[in-house]
PDB file of N, CA and C in Angstrom:
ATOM      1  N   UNK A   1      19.347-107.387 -12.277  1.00  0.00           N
ATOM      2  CA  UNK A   1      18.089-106.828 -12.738  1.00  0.00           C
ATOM      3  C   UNK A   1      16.936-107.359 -11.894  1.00  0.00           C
ATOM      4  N   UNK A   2      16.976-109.002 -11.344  1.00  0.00           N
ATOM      5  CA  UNK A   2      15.878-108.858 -10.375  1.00  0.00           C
ATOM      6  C   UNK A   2      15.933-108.313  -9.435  1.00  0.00           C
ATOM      7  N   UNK A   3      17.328-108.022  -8.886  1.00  0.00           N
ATOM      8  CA  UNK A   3      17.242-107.630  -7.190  1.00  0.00           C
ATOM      9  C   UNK A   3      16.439-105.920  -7.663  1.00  0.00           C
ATOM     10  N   UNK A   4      16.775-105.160  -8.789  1.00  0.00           N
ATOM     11  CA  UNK A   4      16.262-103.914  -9.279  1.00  0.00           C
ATOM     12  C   UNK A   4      14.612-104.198  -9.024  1.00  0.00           C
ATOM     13  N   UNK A   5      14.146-104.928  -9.452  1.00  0.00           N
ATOM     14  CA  UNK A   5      12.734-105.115 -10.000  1.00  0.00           C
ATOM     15  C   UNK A   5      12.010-105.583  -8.656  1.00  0.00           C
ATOM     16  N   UNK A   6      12.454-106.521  -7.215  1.00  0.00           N
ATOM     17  CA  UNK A   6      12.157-106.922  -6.235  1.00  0.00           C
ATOM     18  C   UNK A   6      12.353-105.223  -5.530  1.00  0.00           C
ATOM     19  N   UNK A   7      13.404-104.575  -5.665  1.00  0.00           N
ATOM     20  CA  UNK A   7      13.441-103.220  -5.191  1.00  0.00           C
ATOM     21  C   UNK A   7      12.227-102.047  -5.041  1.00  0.00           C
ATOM     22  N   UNK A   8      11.746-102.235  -6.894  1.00  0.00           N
ATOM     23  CA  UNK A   8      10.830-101.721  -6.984  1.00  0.00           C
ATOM     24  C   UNK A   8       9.857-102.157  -6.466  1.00  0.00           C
ATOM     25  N   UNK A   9       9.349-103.078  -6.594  1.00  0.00           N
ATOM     26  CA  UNK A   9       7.878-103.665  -5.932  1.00  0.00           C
ATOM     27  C   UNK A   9       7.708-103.161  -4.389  1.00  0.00           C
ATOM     28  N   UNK A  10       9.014-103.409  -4.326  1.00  0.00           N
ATOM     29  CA  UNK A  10       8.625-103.365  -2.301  1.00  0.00           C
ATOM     30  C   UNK A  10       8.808-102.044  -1.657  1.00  0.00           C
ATOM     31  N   UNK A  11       9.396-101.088  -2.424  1.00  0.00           N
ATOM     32  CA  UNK A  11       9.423 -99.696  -2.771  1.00  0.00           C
ATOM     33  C   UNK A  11       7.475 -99.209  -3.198  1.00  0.00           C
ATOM     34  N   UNK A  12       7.364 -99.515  -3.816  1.00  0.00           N
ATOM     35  CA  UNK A  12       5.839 -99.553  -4.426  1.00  0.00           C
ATOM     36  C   UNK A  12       4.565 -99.683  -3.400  1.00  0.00           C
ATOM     37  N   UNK A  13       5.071-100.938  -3.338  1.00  0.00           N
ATOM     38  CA  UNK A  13       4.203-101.508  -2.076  1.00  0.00           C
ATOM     39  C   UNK A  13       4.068-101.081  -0.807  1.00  0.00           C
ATOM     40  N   UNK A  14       5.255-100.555  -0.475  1.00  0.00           N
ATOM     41  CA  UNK A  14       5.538 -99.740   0.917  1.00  0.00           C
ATOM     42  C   UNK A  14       5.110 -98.292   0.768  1.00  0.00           C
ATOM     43  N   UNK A  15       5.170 -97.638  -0.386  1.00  0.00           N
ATOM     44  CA  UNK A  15       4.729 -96.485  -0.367  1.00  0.00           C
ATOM     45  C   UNK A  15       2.781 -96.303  -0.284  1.00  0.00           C
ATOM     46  N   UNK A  16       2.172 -97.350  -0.977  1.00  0.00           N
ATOM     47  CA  UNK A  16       0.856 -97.277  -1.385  1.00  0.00           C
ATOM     48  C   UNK A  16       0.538 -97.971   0.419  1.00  0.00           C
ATOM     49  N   UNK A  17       0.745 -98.521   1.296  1.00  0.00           N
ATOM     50  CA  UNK A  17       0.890 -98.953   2.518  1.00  0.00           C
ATOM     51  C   UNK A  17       0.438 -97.366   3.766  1.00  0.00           C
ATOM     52  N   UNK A  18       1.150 -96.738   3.214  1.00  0.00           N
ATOM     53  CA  UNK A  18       1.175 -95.278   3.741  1.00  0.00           C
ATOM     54  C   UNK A  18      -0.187 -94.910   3.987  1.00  0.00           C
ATOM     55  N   UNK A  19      -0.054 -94.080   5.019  1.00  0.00           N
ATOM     56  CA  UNK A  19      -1.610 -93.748   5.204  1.00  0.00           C
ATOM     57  C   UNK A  19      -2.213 -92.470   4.076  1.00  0.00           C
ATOM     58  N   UNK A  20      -1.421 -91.581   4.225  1.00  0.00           N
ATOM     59  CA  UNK A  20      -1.122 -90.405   3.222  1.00  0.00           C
ATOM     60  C   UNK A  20      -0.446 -90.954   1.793  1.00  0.00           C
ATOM     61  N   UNK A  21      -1.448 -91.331   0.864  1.00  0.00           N
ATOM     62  CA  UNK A  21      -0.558 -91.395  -0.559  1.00  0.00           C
ATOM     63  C   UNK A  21      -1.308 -90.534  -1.362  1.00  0.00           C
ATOM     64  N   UNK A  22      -0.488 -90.024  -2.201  1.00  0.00           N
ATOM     65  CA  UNK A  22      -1.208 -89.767  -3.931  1.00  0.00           C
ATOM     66  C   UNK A  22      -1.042 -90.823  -4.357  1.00  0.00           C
ATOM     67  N   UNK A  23      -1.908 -91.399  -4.934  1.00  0.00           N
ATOM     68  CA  UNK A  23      -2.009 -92.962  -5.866  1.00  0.00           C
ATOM     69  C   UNK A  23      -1.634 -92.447  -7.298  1.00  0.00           C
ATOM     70  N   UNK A  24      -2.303 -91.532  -7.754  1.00  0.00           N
ATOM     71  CA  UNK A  24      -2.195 -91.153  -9.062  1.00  0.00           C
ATOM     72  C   UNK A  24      -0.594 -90.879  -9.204  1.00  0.00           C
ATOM     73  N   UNK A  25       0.165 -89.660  -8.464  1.00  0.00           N
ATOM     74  CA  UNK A  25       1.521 -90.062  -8.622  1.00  0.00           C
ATOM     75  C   UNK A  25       2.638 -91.341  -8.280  1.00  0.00           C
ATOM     76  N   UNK A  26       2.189 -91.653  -7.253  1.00  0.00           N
ATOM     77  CA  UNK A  26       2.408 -92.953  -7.450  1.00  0.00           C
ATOM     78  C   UNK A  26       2.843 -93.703  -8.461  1.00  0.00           C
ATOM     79  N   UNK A  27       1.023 -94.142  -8.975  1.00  0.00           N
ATOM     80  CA  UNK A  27       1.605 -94.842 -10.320  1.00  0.00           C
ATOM     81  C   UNK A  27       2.099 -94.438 -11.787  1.00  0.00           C
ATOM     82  N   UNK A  28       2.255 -92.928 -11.745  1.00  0.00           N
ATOM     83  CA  UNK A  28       3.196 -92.187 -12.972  1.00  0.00           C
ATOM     84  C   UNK A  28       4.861 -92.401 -12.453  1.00  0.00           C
ATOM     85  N   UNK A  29       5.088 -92.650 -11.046  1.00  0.00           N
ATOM     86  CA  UNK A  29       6.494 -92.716 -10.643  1.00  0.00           C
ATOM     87  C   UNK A  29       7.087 -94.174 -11.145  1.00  0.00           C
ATOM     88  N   UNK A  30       6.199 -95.154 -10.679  1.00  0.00           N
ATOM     89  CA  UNK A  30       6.786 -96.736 -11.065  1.00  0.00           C
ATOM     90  C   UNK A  30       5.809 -96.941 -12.140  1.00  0.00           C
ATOM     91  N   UNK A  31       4.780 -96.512 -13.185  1.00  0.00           N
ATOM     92  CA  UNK A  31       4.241 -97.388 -14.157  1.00  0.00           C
ATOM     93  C   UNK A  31       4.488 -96.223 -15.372  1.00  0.00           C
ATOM     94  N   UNK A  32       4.566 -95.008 -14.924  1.00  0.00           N
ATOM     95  CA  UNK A  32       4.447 -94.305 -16.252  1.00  0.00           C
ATOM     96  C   UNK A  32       5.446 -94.516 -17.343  1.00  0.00           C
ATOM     97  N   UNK A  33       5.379 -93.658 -18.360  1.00  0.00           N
ATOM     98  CA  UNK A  33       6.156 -93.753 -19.502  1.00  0.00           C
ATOM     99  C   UNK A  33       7.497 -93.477 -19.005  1.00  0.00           C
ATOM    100  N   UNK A  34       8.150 -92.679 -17.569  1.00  0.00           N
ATOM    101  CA  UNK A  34       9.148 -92.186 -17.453  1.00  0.00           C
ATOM    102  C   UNK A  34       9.565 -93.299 -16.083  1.00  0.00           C
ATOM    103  N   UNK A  35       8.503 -93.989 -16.305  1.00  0.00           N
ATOM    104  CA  UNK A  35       8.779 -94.688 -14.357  1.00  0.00           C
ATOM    105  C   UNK A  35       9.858 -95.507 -14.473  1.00  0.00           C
ATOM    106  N   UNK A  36      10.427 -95.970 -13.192  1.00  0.00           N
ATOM    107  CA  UNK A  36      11.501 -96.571 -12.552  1.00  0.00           C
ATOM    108  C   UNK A  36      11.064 -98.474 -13.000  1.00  0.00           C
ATOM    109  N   UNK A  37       9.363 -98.726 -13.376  1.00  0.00           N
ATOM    110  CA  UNK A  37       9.571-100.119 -14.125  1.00  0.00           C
ATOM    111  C   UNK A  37       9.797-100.039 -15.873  1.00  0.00           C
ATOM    112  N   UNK A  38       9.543 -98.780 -15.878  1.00  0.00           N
ATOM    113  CA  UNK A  38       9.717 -98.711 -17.868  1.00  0.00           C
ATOM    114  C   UNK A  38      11.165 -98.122 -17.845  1.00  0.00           C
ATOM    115  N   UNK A  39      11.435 -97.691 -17.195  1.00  0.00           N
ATOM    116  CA  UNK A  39      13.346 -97.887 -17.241  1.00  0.00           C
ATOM    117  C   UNK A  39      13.496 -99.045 -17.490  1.00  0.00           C
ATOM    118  N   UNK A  40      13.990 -99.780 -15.988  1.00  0.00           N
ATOM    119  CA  UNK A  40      14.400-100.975 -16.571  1.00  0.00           C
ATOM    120  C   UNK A  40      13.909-102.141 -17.445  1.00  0.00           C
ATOM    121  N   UNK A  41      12.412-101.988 -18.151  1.00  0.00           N
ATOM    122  CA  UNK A  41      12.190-102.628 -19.019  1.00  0.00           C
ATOM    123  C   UNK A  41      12.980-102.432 -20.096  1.00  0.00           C
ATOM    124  N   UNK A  42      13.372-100.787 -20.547  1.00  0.00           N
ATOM    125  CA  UNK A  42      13.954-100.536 -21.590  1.00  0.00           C
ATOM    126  C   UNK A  42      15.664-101.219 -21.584  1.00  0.00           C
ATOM    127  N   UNK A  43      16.236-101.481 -20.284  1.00  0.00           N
ATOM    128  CA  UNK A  43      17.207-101.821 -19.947  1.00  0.00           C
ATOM    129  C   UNK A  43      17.638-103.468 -20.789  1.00  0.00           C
ATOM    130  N   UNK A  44      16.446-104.082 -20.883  1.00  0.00           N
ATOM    131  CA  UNK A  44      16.275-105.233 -21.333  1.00  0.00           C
ATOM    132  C   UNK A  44      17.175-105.824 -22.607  1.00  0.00           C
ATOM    133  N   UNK A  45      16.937-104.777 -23.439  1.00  0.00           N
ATOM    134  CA  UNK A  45      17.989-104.907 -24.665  1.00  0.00           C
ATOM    135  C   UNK A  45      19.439-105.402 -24.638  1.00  0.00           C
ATOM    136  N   UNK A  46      19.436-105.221 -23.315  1.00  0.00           N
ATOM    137  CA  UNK A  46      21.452-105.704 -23.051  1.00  0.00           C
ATOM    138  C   UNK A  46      21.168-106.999 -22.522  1.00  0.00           C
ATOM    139  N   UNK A  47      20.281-107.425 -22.214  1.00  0.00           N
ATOM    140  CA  UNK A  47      20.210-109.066 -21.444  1.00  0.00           C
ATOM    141  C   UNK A  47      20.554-109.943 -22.692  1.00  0.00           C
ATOM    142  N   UNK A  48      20.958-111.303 -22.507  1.00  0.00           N
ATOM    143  CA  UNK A  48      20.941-112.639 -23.437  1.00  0.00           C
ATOM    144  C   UNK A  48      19.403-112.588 -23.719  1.00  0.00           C
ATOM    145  N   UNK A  49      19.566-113.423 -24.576  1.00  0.00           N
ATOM    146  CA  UNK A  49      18.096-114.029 -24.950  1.00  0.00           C
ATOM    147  C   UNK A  49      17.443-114.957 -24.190  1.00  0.00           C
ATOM    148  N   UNK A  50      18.299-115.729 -23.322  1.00  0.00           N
ATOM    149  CA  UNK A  50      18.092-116.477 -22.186  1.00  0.00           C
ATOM    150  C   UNK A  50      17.389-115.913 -21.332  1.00  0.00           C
ATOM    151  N   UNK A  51      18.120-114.706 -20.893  1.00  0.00           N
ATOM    152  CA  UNK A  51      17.374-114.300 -19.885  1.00  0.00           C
ATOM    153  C   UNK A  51      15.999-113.508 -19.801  1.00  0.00           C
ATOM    154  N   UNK A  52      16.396-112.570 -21.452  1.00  0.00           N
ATOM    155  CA  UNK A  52      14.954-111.681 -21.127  1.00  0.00           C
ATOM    156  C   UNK A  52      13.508-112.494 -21.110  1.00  0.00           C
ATOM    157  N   UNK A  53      13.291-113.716 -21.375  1.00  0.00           N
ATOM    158  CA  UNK A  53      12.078-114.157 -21.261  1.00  0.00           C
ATOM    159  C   UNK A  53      11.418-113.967 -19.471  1.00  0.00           C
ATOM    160  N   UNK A  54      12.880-114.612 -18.934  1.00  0.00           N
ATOM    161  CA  UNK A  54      12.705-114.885 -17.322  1.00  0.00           C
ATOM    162  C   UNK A  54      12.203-113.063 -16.858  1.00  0.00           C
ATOM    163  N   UNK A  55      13.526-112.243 -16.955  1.00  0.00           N
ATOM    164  CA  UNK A  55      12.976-111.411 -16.298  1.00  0.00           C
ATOM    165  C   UNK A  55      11.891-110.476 -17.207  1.00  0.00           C
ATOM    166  N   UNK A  56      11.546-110.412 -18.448  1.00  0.00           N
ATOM    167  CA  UNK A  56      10.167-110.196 -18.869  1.00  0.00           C
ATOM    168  C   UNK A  56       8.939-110.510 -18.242  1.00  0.00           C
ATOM    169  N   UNK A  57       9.235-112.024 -17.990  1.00  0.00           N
ATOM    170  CA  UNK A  57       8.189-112.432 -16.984  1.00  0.00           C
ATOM    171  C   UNK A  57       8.094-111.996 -15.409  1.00  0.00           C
ATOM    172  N   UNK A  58       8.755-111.340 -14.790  1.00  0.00           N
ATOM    173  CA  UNK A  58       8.889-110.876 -13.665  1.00  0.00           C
ATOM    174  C   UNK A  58       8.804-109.121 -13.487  1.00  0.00           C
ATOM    175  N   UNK A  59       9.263-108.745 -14.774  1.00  0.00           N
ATOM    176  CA  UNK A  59       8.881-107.392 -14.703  1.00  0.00           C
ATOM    177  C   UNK A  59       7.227-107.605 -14.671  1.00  0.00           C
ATOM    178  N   UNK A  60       6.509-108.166 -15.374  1.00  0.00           N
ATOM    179  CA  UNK A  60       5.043-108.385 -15.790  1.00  0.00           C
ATOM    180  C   UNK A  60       4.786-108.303 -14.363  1.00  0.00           C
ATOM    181  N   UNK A  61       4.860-109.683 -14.066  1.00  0.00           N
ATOM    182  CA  UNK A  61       4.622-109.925 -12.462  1.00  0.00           C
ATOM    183  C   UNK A  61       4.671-108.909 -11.625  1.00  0.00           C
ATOM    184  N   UNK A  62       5.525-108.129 -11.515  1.00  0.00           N
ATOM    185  CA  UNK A  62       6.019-106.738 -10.590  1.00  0.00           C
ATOM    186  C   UNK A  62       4.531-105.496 -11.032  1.00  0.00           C
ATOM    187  N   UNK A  63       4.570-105.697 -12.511  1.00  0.00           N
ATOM    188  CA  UNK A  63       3.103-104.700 -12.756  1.00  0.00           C
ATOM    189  C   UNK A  63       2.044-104.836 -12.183  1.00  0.00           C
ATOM    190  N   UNK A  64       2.260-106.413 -12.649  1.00  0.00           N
ATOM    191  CA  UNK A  64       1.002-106.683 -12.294  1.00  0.00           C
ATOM    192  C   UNK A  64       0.413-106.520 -10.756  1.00  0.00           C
ATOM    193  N   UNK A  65       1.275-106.672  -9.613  1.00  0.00           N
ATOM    194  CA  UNK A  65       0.834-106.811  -8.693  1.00  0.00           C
ATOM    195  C   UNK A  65       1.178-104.868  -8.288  1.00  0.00           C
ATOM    196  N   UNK A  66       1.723-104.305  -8.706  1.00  0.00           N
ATOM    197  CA  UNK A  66       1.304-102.932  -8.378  1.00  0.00           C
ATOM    198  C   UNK A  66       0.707-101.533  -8.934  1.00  0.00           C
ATOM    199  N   UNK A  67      -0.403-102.824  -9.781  1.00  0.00           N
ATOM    200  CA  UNK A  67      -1.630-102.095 -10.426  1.00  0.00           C
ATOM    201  C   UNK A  67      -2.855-103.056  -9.476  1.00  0.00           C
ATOM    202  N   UNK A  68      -2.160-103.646  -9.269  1.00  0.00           N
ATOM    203  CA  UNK A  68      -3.188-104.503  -8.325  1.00  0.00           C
ATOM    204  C   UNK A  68      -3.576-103.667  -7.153  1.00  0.00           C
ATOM    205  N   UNK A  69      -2.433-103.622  -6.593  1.00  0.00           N
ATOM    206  CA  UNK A  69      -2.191-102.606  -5.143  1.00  0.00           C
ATOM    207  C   UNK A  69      -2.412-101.144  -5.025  1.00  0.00           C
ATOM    208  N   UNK A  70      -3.019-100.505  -6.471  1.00  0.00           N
ATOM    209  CA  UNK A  70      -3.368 -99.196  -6.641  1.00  0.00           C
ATOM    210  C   UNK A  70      -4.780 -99.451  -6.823  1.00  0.00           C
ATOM    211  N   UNK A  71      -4.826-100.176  -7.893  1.00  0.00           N
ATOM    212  CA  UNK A  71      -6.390-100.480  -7.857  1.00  0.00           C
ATOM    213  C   UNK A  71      -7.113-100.902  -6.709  1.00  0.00           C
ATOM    214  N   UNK A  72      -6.776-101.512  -5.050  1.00  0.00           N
ATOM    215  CA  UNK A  72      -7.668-101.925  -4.140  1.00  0.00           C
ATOM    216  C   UNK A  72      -7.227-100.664  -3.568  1.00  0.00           C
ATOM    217  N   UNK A  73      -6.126-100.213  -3.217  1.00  0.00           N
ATOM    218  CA  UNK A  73      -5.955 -98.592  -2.228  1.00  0.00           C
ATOM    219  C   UNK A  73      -7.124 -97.860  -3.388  1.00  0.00           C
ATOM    220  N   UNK A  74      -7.797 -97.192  -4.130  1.00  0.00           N
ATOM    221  CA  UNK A  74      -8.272 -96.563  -4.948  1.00  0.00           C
ATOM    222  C   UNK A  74      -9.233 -96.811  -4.360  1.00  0.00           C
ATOM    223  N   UNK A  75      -9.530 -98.234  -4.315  1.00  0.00           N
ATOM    224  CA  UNK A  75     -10.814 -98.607  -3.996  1.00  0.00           C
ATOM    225  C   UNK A  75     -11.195 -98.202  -2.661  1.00  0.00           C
ATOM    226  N   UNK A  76     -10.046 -98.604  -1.810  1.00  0.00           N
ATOM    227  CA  UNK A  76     -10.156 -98.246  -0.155  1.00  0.00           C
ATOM    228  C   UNK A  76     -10.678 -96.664   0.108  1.00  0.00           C
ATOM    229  N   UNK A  77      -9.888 -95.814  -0.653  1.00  0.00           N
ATOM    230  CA  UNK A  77      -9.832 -94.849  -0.351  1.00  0.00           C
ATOM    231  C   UNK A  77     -11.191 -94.112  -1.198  1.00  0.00           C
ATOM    232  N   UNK A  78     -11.858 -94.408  -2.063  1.00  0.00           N
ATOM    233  CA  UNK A  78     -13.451 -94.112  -2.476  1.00  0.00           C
ATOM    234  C   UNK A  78     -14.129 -94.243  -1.894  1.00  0.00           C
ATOM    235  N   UNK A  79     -13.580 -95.221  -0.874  1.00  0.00           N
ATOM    236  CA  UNK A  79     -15.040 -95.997   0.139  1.00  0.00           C
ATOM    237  C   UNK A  79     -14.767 -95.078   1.375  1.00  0.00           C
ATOM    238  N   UNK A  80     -13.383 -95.135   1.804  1.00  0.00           N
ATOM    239  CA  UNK A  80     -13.845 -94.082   3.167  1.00  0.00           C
ATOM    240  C   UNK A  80     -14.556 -92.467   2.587  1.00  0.00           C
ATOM    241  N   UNK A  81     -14.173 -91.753   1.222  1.00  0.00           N
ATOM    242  CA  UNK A  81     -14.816 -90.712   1.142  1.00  0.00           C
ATOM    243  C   UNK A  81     -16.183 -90.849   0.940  1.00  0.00           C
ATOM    244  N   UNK A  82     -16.884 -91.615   0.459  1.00  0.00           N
ATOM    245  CA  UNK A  82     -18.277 -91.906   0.145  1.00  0.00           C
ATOM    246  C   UNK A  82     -18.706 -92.206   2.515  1.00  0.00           C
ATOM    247  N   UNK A  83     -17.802 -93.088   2.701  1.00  0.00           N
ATOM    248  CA  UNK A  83     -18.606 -93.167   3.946  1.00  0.00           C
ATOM    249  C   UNK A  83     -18.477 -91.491   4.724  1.00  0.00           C
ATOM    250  N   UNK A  84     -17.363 -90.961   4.767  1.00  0.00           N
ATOM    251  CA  UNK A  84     -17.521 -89.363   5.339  1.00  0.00           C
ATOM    252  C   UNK A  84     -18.154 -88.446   4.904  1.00  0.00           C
ATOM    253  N   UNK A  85     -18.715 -88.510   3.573  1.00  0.00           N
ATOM    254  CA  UNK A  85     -19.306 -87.794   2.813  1.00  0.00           C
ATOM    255  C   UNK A  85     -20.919 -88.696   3.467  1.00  0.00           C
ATOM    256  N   UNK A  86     -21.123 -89.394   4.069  1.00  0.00           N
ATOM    257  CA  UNK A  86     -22.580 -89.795   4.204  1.00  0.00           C
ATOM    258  C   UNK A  86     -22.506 -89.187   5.500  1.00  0.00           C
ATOM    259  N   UNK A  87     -21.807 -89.295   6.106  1.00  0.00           N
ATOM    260  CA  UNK A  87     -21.786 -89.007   8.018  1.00  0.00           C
ATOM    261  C   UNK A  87     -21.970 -87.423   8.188  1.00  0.00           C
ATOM    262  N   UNK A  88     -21.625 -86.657   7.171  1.00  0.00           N
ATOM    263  CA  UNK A  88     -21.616 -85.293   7.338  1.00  0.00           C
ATOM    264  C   UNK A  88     -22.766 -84.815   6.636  1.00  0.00           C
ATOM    265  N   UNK A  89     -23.324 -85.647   5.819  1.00  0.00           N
ATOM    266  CA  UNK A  89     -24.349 -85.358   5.259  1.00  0.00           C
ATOM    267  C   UNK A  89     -25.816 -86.273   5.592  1.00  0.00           C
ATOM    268  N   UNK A  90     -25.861 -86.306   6.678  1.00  0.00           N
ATOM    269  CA  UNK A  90     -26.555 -87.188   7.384  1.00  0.00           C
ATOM    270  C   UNK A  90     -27.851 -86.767   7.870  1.00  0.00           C
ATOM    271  N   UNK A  91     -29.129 -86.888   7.832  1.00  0.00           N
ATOM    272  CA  UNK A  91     -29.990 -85.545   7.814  1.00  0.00           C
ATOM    273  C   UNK A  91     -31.178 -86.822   8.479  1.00  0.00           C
ATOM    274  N   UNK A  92     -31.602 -86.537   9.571  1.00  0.00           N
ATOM    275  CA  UNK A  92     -32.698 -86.873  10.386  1.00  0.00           C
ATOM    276  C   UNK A  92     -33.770 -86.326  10.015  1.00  0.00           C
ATOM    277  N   UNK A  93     -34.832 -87.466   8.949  1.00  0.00           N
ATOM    278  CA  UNK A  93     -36.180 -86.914   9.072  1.00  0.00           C
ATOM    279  C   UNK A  93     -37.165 -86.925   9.851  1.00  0.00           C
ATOM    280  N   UNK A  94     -36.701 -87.484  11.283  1.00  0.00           N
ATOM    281  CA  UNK A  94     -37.868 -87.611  12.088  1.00  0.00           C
ATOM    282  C   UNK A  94     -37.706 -86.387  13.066  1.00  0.00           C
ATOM    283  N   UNK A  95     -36.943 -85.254  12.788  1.00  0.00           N
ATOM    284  CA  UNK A  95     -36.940 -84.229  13.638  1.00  0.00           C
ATOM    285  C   UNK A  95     -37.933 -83.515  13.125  1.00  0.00           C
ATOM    286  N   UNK A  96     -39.134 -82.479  14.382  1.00  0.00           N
ATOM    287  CA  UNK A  96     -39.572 -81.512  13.429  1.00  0.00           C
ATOM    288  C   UNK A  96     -38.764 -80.327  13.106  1.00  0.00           C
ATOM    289  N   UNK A  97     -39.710 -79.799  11.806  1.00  0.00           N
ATOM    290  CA  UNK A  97     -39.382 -78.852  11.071  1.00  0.00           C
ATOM    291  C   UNK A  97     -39.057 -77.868  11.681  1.00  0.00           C
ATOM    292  N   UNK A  98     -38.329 -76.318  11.063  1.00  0.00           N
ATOM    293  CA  UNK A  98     -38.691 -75.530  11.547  1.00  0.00           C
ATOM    294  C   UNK A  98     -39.811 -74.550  10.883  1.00  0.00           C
ATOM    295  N   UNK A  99     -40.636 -73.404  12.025  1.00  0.00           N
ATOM    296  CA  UNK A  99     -41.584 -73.445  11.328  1.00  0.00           C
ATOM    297  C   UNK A  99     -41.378 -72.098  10.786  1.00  0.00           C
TER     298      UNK A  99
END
């Protein structure tokens, strides 16, 4: 179950890496209700009691860091449209008018 869960992350991580992503599908593929980390969370039920604390704590970990990694690509990618959206909309007032 960790080598599953190290799978996912770096699966995750490598995809949001891409120059071309949908983020939003993205994170319905590995976080949603149907994703590949709420699978094997549900998988959990067959572990000892020993173990599910450990890998509970590592599934977390695995979220956590690829809500992390959606949330700064999100961010990346707002900022280049706000900067192309200024460059094209870029308007010199010291030209004259026309008359």
């Amino acid at each position: 179950m960790k080598e599953k869960l190290q799978q996912i992350k770096e699966a995750a991580l490598a995809e949001l890496a891409a120059a071309d992503c949908d983020t939003e599908a993205l994170r319905v593929r590995y976080l949603g209700k149907k994703g590949e980390l709420t699978a094997v969370l549900r998988g959990m039920g067959a572990l000892s009691a020993e173990e599910r604390p450990v890998i509970g704590a590592l599934a977390n970990e695995v979220r956590a860091e690829i809500e992390a990694a959606l949330t700064a690509r999100v961010a990346v990618m707002k900022e280049k449209a706000l900067e192309s959206r200024l460059v094209a909309e870029a308007l010199d007032v010291t030209m004259p008018a026309t008359p």
